[in-house]
C-alpha atoms as a PDB file:
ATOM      1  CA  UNK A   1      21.376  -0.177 -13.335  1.00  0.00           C
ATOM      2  CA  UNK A   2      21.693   2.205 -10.714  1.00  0.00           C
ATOM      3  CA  UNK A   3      19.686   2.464  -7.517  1.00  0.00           C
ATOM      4  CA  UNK A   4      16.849   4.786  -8.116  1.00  0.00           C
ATOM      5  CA  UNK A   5      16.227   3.315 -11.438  1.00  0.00           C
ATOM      6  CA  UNK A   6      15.688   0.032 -10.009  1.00  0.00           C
ATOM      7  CA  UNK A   7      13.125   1.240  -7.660  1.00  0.00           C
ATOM      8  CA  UNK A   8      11.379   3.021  -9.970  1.00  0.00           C
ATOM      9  CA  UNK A   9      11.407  -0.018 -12.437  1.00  0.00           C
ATOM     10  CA  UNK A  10       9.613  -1.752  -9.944  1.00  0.00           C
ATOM     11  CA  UNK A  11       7.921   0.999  -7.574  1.00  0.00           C
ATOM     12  CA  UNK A  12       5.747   2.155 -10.640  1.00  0.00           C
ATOM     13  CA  UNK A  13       4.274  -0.904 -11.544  1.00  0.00           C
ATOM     14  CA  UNK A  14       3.572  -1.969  -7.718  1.00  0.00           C
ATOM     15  CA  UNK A  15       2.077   1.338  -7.106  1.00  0.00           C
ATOM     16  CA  UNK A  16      -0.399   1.171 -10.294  1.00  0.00           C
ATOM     17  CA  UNK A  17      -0.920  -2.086  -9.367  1.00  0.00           C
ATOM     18  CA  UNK A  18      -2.111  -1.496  -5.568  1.00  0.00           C
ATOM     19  CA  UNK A  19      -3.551   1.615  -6.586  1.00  0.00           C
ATOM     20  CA  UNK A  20      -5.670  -0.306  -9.173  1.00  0.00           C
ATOM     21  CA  UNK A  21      -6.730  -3.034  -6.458  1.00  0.00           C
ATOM     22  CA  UNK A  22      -7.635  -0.540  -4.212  1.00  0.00           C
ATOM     23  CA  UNK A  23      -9.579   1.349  -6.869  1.00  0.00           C
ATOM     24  CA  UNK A  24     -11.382  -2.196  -7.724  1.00  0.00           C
ATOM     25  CA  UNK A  25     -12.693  -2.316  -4.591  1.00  0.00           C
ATOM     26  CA  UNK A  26     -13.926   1.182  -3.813  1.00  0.00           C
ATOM     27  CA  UNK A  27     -15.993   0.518  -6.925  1.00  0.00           C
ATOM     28  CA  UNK A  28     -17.033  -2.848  -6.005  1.00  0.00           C
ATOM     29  CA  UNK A  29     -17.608  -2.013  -2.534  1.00  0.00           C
ATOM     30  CA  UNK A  30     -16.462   0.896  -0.345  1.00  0.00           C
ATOM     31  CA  UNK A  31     -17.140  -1.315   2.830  1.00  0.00           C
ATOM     32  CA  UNK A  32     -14.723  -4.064   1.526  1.00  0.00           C
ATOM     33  CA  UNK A  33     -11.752  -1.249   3.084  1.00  0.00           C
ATOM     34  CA  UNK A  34     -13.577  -0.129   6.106  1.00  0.00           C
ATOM     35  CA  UNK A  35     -10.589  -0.757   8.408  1.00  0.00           C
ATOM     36  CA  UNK A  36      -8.968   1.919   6.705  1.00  0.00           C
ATOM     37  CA  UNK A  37     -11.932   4.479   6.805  1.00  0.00           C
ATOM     38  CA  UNK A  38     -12.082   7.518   9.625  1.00  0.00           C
ATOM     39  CA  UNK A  39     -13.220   6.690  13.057  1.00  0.00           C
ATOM     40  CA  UNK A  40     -16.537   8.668  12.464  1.00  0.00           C
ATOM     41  CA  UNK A  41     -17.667   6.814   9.256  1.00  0.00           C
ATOM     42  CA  UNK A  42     -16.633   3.560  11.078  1.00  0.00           C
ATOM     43  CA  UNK A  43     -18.632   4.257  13.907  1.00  0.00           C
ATOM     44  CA  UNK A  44     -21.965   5.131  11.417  1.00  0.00           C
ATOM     45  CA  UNK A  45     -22.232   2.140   9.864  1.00  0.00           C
ATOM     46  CA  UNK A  46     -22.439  -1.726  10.501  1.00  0.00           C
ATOM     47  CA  UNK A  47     -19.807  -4.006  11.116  1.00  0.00           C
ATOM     48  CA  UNK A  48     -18.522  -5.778   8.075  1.00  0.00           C
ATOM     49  CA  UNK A  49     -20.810  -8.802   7.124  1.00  0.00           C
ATOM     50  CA  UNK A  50     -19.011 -12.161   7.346  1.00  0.00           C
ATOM     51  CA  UNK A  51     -19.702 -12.308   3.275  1.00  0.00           C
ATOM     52  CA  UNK A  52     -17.236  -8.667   3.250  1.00  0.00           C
ATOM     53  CA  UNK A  53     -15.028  -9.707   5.739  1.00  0.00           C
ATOM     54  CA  UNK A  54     -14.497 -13.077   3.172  1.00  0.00           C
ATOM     55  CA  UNK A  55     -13.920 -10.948   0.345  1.00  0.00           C
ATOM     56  CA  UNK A  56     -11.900  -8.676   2.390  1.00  0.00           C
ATOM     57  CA  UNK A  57      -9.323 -11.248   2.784  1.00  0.00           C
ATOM     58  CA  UNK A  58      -9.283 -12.267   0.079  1.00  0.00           C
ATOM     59  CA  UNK A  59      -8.479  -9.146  -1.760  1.00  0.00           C
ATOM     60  CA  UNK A  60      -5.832  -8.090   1.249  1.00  0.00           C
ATOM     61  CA  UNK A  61      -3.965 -11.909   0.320  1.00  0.00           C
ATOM     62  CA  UNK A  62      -3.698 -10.577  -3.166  1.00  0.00           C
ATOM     63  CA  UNK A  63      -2.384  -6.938  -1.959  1.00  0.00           C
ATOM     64  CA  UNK A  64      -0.213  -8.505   0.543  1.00  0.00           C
ATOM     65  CA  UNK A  65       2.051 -10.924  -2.181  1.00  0.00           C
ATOM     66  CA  UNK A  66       2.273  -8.210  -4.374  1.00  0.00           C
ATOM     67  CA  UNK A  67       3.818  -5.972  -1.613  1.00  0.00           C
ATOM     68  CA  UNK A  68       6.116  -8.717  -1.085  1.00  0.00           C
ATOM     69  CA  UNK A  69       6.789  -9.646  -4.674  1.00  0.00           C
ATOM     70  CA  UNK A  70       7.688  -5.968  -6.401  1.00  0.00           C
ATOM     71  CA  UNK A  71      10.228  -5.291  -3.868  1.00  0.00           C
ATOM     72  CA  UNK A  72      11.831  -8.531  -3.454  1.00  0.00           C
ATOM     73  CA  UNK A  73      11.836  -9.357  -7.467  1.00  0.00           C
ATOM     74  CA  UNK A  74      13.552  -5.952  -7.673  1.00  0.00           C
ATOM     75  CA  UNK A  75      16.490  -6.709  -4.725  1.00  0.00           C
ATOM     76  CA  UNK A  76      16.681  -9.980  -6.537  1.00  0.00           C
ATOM     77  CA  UNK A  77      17.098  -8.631 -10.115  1.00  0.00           C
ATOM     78  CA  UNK A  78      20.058  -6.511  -8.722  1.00  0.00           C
ATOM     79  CA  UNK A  79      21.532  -9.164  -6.544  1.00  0.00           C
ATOM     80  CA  UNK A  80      25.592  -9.862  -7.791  1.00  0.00           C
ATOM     81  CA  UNK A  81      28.538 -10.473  -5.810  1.00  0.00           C
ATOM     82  CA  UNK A  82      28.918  -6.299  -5.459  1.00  0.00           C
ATOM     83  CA  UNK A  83      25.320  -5.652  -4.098  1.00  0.00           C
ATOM     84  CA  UNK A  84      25.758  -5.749  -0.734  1.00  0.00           C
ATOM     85  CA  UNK A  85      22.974  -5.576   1.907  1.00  0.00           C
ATOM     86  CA  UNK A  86      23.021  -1.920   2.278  1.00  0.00           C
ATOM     87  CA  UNK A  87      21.867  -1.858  -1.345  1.00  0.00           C
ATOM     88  CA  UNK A  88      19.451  -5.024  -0.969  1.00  0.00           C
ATOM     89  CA  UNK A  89      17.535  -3.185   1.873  1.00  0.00           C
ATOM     90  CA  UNK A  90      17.592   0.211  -0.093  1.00  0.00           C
ATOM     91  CA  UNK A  91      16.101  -1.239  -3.401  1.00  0.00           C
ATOM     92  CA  UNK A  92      13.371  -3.620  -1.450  1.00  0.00           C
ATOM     93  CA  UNK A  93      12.416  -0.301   0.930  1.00  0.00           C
ATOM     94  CA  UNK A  94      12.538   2.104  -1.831  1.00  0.00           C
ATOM     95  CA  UNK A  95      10.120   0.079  -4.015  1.00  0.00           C
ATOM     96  CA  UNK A  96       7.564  -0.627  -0.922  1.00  0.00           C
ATOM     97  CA  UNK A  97       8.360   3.572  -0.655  1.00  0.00           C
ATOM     98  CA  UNK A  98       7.357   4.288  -3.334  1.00  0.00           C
ATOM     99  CA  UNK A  99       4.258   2.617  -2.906  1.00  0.00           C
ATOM    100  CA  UNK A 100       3.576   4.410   0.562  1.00  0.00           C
ATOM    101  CA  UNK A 101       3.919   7.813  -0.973  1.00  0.00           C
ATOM    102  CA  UNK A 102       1.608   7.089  -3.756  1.00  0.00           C
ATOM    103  CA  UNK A 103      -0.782   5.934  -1.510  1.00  0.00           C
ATOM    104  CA  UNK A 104      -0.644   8.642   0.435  1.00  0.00           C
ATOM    105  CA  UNK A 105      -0.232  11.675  -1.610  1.00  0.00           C
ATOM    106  CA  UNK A 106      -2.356  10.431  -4.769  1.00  0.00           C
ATOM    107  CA  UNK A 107      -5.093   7.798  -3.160  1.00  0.00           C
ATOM    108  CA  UNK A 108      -5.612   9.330   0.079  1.00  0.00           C
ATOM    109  CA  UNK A 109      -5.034  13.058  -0.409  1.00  0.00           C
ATOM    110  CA  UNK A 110      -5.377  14.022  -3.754  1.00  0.00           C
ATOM    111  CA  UNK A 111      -8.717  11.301  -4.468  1.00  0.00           C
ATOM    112  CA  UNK A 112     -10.217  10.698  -0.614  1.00  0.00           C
ATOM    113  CA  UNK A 113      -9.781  13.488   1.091  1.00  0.00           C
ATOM    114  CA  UNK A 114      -9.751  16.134  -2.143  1.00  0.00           C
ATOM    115  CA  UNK A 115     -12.153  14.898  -4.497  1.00  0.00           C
ATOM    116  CA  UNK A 116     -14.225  12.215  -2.343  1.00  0.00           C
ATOM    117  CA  UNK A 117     -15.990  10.299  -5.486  1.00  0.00           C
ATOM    118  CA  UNK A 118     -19.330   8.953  -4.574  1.00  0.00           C
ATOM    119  CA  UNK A 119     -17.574   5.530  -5.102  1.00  0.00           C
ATOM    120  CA  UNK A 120     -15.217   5.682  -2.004  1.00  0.00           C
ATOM    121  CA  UNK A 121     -18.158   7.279   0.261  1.00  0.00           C
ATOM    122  CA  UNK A 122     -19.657   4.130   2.422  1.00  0.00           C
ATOM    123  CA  UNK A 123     -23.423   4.711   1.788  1.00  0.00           C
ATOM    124  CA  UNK A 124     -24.957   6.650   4.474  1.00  0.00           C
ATOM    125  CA  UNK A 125     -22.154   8.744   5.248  1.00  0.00           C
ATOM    126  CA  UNK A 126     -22.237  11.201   3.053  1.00  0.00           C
ATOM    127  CA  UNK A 127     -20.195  14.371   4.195  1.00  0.00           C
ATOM    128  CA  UNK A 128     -18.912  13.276   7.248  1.00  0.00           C
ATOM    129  CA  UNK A 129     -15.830  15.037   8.747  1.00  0.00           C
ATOM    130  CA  UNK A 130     -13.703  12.135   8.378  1.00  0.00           C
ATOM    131  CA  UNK A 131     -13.996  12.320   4.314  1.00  0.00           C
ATOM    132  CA  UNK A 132     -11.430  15.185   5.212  1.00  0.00           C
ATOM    133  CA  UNK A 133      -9.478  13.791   7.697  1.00  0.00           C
ATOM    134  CA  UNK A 134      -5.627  14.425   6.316  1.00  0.00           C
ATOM    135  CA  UNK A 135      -4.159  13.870   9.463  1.00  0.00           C
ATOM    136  CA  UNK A 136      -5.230  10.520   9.685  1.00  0.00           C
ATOM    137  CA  UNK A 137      -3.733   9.870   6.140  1.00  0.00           C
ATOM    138  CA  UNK A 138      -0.608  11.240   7.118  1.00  0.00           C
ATOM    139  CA  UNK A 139      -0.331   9.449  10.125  1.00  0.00           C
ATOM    140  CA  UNK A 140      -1.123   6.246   7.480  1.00  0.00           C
ATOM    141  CA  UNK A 141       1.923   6.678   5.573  1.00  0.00           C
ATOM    142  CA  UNK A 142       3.979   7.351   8.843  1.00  0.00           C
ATOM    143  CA  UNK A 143       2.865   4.006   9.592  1.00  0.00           C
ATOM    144  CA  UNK A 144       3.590   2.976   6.127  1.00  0.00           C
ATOM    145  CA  UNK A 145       7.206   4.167   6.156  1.00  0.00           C
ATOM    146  CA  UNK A 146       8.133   1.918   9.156  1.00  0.00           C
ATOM    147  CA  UNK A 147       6.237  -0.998   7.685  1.00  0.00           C
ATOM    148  CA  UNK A 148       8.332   0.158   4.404  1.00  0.00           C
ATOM    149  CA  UNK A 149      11.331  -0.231   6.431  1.00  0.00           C
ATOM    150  CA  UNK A 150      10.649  -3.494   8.172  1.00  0.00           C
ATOM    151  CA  UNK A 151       9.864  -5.340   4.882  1.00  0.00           C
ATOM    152  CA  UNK A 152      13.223  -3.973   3.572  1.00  0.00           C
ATOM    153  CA  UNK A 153      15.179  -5.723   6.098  1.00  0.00           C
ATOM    154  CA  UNK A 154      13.474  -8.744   5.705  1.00  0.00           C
ATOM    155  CA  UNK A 155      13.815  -8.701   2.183  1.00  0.00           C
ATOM    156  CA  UNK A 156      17.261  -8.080   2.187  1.00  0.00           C
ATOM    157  CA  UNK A 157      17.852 -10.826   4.556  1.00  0.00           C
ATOM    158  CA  UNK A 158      16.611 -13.206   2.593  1.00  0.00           C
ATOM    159  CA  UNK A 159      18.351 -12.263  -0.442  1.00  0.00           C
ATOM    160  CA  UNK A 160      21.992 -12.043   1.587  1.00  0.00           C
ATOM    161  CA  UNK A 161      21.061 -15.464   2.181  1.00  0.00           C
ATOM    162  CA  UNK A 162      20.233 -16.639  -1.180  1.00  0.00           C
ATOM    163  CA  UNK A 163      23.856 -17.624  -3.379  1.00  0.00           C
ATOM    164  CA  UNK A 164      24.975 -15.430  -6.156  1.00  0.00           C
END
């Protein structure tokens, strides 16, 4: 298989996976992903309850293994004696990549900032600035891209380390 394949093998179903979860919880409950909101909608509403900050962590455990998982079940899957770390780090990065972009481009462009459902709007903030706040999005997957990066090289350091 080549390289790209690989990631997209496993980037698609991580990113309509996440995406889903996220989705989940906008419906459930917009305030469940508060952390991620604009400043200004932050700032007009209550702090989390300790029942949402509960359920919070619970849903960010189940985001967090499949971040993990999808990239390092793909640099796994193409582990033989010729992949060599370069390749490790670029399957494991391009998968958690792939993610990122979705996120940002799709989720956070295209669906928050674009279209704003009622769903993702935190009751009582209702056309606030920050509903249209690309820059922060784009500074997101910035953030994203180095987080991307670091879980590549960690993922490809365990794999060197794990026997053909």
């Amino acid at each position: 298989m080549t390289l790209m394949f690989t990631v997209v093998l496993h980037g698609l179903p991580l990113s309509i996976s996440l995406s889903v979860l996220i989705m989940v919880m906008l419906v459930r409950n917009p305030r469940l992903l508060l952390h991620s909101y604009p400043k200004d909608v932050r700032a007009a509403v209550p702090r989390k309850s300790l029942a949402e900050r509960r359920e919070s962590s619970c849903w960010a455990a189940m985001f967090l293994v499949l971040t993990i998982a999808f990239p390092f079940a793909a640099a796994l899957a193409s582990k033989t004696p010729e992949c060599n770390f370069l390749e490790a780090f670029l399957i494991a990065f391009g998968v958690a990549f792939l993610f990122n972009l979705v996120d940002w481009l799709i989720l956070d462009w295209l669906i928050f900032c674009t279209i704003t459902p009622g769903f993702a709007v935190v009751p009582g903030t209702a056309g606030m600035a920050g509903y249209k706040n690309y820059a922060m999005h784009f500074r997101g997957f910035l953030a994203g891209s180095v987080l991307s990066i670091v879980l590549g090289l960690l993922i490809a350091t365990t794999v060197a380390l794990i026997p053909v």
